[in-house]
Protein backbone atom coordinates (compact mmCIF):
# COMPACT_ATOMS: atom_id res chain seq x y z
CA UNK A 1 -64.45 -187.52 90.60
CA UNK A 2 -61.37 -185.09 91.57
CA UNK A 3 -59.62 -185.51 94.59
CA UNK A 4 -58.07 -182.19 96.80
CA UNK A 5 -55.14 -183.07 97.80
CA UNK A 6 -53.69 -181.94 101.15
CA UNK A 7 -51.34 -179.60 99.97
CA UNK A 8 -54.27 -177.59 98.39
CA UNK A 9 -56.51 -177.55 101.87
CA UNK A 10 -52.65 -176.60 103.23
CA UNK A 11 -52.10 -173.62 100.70
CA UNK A 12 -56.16 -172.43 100.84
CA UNK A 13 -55.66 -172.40 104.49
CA UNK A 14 -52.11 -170.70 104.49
CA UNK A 15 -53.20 -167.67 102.23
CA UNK A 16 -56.42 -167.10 104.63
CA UNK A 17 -54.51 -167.27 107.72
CA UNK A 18 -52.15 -164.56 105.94
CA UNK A 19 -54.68 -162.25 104.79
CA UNK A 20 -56.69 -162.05 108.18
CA UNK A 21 -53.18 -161.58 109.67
CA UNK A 22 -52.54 -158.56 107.69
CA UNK A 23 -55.71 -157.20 108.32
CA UNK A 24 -55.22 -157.13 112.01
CA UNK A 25 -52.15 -155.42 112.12
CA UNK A 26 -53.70 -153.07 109.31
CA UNK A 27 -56.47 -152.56 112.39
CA UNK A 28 -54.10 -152.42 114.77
CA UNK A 29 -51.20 -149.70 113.33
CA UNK A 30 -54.12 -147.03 112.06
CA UNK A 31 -55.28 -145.51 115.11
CA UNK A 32 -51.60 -144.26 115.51
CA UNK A 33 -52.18 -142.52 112.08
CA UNK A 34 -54.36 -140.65 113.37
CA UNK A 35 -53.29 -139.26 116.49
CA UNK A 36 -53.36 -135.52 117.26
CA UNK A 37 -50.03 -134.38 118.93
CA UNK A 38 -49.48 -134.49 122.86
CA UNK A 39 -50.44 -132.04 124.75
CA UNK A 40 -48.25 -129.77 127.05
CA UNK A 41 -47.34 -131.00 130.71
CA UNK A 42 -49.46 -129.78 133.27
CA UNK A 43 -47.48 -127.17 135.75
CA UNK A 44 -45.82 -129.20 138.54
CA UNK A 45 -47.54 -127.61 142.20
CA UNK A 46 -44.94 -125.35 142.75
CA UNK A 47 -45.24 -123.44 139.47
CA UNK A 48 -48.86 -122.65 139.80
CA UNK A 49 -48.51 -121.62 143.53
CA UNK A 50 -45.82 -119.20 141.79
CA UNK A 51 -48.10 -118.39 139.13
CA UNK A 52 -51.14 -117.86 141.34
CA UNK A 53 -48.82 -116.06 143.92
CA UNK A 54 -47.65 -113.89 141.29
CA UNK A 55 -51.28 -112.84 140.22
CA UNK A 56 -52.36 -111.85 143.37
CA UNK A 57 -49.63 -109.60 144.02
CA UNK A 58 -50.13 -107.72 140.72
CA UNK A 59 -54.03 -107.54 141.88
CA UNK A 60 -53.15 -106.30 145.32
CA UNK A 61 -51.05 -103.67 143.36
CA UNK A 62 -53.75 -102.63 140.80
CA UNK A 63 -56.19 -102.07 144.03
CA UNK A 64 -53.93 -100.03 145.56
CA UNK A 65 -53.15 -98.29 142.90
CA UNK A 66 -56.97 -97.23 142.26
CA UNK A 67 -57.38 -96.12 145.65
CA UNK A 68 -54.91 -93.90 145.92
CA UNK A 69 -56.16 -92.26 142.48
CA UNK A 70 -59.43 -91.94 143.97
CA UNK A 71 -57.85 -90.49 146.91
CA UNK A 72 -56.27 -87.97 144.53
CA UNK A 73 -59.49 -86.30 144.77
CA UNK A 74 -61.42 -87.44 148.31
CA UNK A 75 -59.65 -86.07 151.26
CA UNK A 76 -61.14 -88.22 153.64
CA UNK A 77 -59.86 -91.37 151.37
CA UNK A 78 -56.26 -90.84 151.94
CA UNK A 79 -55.29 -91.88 155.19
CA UNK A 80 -57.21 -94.77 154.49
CA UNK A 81 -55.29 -95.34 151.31
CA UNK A 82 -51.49 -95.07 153.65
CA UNK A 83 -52.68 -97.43 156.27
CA UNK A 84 -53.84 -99.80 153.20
CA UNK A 85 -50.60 -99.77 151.37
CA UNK A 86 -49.04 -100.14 155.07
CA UNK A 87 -50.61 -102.91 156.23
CA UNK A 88 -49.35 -104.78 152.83
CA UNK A 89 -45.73 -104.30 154.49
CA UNK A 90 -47.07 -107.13 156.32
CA UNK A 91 -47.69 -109.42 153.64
CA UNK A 92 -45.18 -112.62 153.94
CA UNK A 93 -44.36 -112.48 150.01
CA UNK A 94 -41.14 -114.68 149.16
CA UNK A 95 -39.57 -111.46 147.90
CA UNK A 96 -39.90 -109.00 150.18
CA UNK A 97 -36.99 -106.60 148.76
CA UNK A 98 -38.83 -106.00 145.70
CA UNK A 99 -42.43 -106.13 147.08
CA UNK A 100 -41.91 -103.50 149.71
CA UNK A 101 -40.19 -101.26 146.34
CA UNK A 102 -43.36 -101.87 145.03
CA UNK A 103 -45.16 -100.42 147.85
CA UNK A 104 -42.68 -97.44 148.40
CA UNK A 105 -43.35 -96.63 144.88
CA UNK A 106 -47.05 -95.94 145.41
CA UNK A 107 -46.88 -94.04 149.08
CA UNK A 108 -43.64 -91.85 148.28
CA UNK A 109 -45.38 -89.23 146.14
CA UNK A 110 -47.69 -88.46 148.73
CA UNK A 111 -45.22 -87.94 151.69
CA UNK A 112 -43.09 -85.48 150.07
CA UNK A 113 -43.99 -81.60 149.56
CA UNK A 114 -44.07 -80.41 146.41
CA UNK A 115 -44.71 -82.79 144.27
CA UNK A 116 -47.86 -83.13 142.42
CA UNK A 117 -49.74 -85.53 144.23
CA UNK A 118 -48.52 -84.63 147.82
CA UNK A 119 -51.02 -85.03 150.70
CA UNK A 120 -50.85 -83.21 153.87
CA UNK A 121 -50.97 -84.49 157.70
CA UNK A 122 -50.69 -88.19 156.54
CA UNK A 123 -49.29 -90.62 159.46
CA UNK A 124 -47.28 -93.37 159.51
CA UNK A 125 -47.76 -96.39 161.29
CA UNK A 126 -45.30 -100.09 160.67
CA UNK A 127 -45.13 -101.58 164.24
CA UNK A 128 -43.20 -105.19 164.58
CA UNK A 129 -42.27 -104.96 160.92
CA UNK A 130 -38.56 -106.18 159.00
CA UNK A 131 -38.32 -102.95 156.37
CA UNK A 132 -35.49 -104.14 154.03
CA UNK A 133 -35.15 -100.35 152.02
CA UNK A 134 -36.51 -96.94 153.86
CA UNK A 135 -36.23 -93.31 152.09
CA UNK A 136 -37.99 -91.09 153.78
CA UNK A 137 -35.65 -88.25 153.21
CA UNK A 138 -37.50 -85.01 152.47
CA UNK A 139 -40.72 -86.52 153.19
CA UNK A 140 -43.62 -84.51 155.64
CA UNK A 141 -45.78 -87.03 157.49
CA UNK A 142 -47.50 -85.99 160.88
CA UNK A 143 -47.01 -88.46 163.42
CA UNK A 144 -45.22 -91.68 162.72
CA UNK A 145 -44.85 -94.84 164.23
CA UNK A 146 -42.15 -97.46 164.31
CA UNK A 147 -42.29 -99.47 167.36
CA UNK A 148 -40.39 -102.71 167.61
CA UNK A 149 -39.34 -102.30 163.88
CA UNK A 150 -36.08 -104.47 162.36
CA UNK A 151 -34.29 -101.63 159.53
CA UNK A 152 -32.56 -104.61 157.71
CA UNK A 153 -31.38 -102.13 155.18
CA UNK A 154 -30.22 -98.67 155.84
CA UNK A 155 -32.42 -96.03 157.47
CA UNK A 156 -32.79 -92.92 155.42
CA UNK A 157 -34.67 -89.97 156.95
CA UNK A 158 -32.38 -87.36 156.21
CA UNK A 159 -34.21 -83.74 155.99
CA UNK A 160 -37.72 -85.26 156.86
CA UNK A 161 -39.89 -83.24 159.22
CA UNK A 162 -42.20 -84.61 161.31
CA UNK A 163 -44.77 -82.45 162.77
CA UNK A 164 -46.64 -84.59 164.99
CA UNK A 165 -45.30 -87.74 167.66
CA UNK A 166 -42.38 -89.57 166.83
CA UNK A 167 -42.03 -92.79 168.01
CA UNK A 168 -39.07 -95.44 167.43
CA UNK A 169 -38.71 -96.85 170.20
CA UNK A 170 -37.33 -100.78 170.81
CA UNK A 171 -36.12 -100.65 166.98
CA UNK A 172 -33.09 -101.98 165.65
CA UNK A 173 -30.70 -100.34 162.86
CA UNK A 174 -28.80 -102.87 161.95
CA UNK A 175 -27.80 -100.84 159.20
CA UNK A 176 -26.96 -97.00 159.03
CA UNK A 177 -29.42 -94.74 160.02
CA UNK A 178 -29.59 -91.08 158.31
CA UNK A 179 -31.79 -88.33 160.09
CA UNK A 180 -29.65 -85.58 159.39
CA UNK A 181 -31.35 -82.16 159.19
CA UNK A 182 -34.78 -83.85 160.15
CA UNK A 183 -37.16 -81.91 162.28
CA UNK A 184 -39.42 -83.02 164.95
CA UNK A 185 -41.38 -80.68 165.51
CA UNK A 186 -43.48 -82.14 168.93
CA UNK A 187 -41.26 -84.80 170.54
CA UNK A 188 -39.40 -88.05 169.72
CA UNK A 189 -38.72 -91.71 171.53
CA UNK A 190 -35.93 -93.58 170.12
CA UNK A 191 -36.16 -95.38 173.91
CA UNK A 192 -33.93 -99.20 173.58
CA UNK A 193 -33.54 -98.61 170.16
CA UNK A 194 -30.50 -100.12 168.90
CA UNK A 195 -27.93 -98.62 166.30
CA UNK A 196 -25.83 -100.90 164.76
CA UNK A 197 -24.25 -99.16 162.34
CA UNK A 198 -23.44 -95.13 161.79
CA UNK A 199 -26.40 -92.69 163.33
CA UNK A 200 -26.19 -89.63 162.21
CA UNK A 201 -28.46 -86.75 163.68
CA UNK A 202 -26.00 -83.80 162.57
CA UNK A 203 -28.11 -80.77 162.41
CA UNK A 204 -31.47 -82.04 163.39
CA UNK A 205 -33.93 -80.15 165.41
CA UNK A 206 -36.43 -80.63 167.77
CA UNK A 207 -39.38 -78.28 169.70
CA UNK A 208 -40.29 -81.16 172.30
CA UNK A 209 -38.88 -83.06 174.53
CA UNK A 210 -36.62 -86.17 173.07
CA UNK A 211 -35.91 -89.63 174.52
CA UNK A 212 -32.61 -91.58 173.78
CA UNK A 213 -32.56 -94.09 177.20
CA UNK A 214 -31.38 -97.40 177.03
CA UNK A 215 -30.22 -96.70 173.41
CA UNK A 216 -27.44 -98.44 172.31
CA UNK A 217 -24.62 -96.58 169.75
CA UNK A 218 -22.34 -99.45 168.34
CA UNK A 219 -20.58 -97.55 165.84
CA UNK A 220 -19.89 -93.47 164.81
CA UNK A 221 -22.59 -90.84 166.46
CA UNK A 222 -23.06 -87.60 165.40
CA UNK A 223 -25.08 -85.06 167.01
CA UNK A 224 -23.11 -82.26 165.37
CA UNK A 225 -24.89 -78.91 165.61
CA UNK A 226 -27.84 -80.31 166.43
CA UNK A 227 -30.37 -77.59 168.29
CA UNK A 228 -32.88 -79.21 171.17
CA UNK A 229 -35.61 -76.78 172.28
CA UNK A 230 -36.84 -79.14 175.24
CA UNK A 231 -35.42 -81.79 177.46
CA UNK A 232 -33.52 -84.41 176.26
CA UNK A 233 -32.58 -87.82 177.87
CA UNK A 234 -29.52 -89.77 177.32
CA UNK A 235 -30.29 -92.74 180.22
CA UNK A 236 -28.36 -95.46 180.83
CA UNK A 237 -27.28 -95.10 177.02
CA UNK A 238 -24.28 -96.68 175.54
CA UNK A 239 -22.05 -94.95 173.60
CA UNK A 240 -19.32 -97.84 171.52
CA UNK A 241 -17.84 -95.59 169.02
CA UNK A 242 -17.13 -92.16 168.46
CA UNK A 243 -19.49 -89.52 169.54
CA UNK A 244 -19.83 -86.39 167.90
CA UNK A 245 -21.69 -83.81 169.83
CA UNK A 246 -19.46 -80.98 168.63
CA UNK A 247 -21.59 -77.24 168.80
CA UNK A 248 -24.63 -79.24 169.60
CA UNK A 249 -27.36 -76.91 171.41
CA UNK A 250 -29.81 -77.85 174.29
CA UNK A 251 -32.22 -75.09 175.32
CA UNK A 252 -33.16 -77.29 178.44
CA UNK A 253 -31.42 -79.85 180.46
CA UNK A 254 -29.85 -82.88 179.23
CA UNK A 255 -29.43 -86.06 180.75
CA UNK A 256 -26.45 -88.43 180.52
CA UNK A 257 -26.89 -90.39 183.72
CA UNK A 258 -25.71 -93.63 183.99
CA UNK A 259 -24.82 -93.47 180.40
CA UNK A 260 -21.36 -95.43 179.43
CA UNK A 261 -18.75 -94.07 176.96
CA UNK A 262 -16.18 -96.53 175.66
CA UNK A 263 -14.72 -94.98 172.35
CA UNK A 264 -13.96 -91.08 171.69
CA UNK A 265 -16.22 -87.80 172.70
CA UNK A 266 -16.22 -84.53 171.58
CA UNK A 267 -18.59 -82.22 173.42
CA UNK A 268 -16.57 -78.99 171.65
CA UNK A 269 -18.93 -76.12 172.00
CA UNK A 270 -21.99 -77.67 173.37
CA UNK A 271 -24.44 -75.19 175.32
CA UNK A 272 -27.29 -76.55 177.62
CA UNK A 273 -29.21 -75.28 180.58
CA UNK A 274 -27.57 -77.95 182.22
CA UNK A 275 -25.75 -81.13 182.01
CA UNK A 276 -25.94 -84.01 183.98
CA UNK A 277 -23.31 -86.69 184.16
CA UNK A 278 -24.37 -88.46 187.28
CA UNK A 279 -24.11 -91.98 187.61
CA UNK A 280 -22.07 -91.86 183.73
CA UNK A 281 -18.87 -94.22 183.32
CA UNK A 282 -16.23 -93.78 180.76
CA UNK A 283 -13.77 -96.43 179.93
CA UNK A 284 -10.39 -95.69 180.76
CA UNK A 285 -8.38 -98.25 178.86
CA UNK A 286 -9.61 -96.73 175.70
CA UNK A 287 -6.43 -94.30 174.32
CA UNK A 288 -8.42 -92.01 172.55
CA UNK A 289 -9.61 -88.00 172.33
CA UNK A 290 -12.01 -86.95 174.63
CA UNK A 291 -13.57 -83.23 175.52
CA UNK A 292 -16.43 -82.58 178.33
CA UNK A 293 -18.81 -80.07 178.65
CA UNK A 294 -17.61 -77.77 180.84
CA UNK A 295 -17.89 -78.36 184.53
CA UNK A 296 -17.57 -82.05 184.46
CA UNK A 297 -14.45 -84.52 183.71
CA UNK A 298 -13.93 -88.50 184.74
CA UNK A 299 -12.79 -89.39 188.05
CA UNK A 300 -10.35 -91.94 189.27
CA UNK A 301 -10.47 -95.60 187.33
CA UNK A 302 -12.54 -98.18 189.32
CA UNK A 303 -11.82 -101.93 188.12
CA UNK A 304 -12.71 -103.22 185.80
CA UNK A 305 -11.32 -100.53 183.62
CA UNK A 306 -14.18 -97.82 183.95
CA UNK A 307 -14.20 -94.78 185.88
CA UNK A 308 -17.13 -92.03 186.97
CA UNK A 309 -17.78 -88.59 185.90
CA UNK A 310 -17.28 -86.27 188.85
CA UNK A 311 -17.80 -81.93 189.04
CA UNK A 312 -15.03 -80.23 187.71
């Protein structure tokens, strides 16, 4: 009768213990064989708000963009389809430089005469608004609106005629504003507007009556040859740098009471009805050029350093 010795039971016991090893870690290493390869990353938040954000405004676009060629050929569609793309100056996009190109890029063709998709007696209406880039020059509108407005950018309505109400009043240049040649052709209120940078009305016109009062000029003012057919009111209006009214024409009266001049004048050739200069101050510290209508010139300096118009 054999006899198993115990290094037998040992090595039997060895070469199990290997085999079922093996097999576990043969168990254990294939699902990684068969994996399929990761997937992207998911968008963090902010991309997808970018994403989403960027969607929208190319929808926005596309709807305007329909509506206005619809109103190519429905009259009664197209002020609807200005005040639509005019209430999107509203929109608080992050970019609001190149979003507001956007929307200049659809309205333009249809403010200026002659081109092919012009349309007539359209008005204009951005109150409490920050417009970063305006170029309105050549453009027809009827009346137009910019109340309380913020021109971040410079102000271009240079040959534009208006031939309805005009209305800027309580906005800010902070830029230069352009309206040379421009024609108003009822009335316009540029009432506590403020002008930051160069204003330049050289050569406008107007058939009604035009407010300036409580204006403020910071830098160069030109009303050069400019031709008024009504009254026009310069109250309480400061005047910082030069002022230009050079062969300037005023069919009515014109007011410059309580006004305040603190940098050169030229009034060279200007006709009105009838100037006013009561109440006006000029600074008399200031060595610089000045020329008054006829019929009035500064009186003596009052402290501090200002001194009144009186009647030649």
């Amino acid at each position: 009768m054999s006899t198993v010795t115990p290094f037998a039971v040992l090595a039997v016991i060895g070469a199990v213990s290997g085999s079922v090893t093996a097999w576990l870690l043969l168990r254990r290493d294939r699902p990684a064989e068969v994996l399929t390869p990761a997937a992207p990353p998911e968008p963090v938040p902010g991309e997808v708000a970018a994403r989403l954000l960027a969607d929208e405004r190319t929808a926005r676009l596309a709807e305007l963009t329909t509506l206005a060629e619809r109103a190519d050929g429905d009259l009664e569609l197209r002020q609807e389809c200005v005040d639509r793309i005019l209430d999107r100056f509203r929109s608080g996009w992050p970019d609001p430089v190149a979003w507001q190109a956007e929307l200049w890029r659809l309205l333009l063709p249809h403010l200026r005469p002659g081109a092919p998709r012009f349309w007539p007696g359209m008005d204009v209406e951005l109150d409490h608004v920050v417009l970063h880039a305006v170029d309105l020059r050549g453009c027809e509108v009827r009346d137009a609106r910019f109340h309380g407005v913020r021109f971040a950018g410079d102000a271009r309505f240079g040959d534009a005629r208006f031939t309805g109400l005009v209305s800027f009043e309580g906005s800010c240049f902070a830029r230069h504003a352009f309206f040379g040649g421009a024609r108003f052709g009822t009335g316009a209120d540029f009432e506590n507007a403020t002008f930051t940078g160069t204003a330049d009305f050289a050569g406008v016109t107007a058939a009604g009556p035009v407010w300036f009062d409580h204006a403020r000029f910071s830098a160069r003012t030109d009303f050069t040859s400019a031709a008024f057919g009504d009254e026009v009111s310069f109250e309480a209006t400061g005047f910082a740098g030069r002022t230009l009214f050079s062969g300037s024409r005023f069919a009515a009266g014109v007011l410059f009471t309580r006004a305040r001049f603190s940098g050169p004048a030229d009034f060279t050739g200007a006709t009105a009805a009838g100037f006013d200069f009561t109440g006006a101050r000029v600074r008399t510290d200031a060595r610089v050029v000045r020329t008054w209508p006829p019929g009035w010139a500064p009186g003596e300096p009052q402290p501090p350093r200002w001194a009144g118009f009186t009647r030649a």
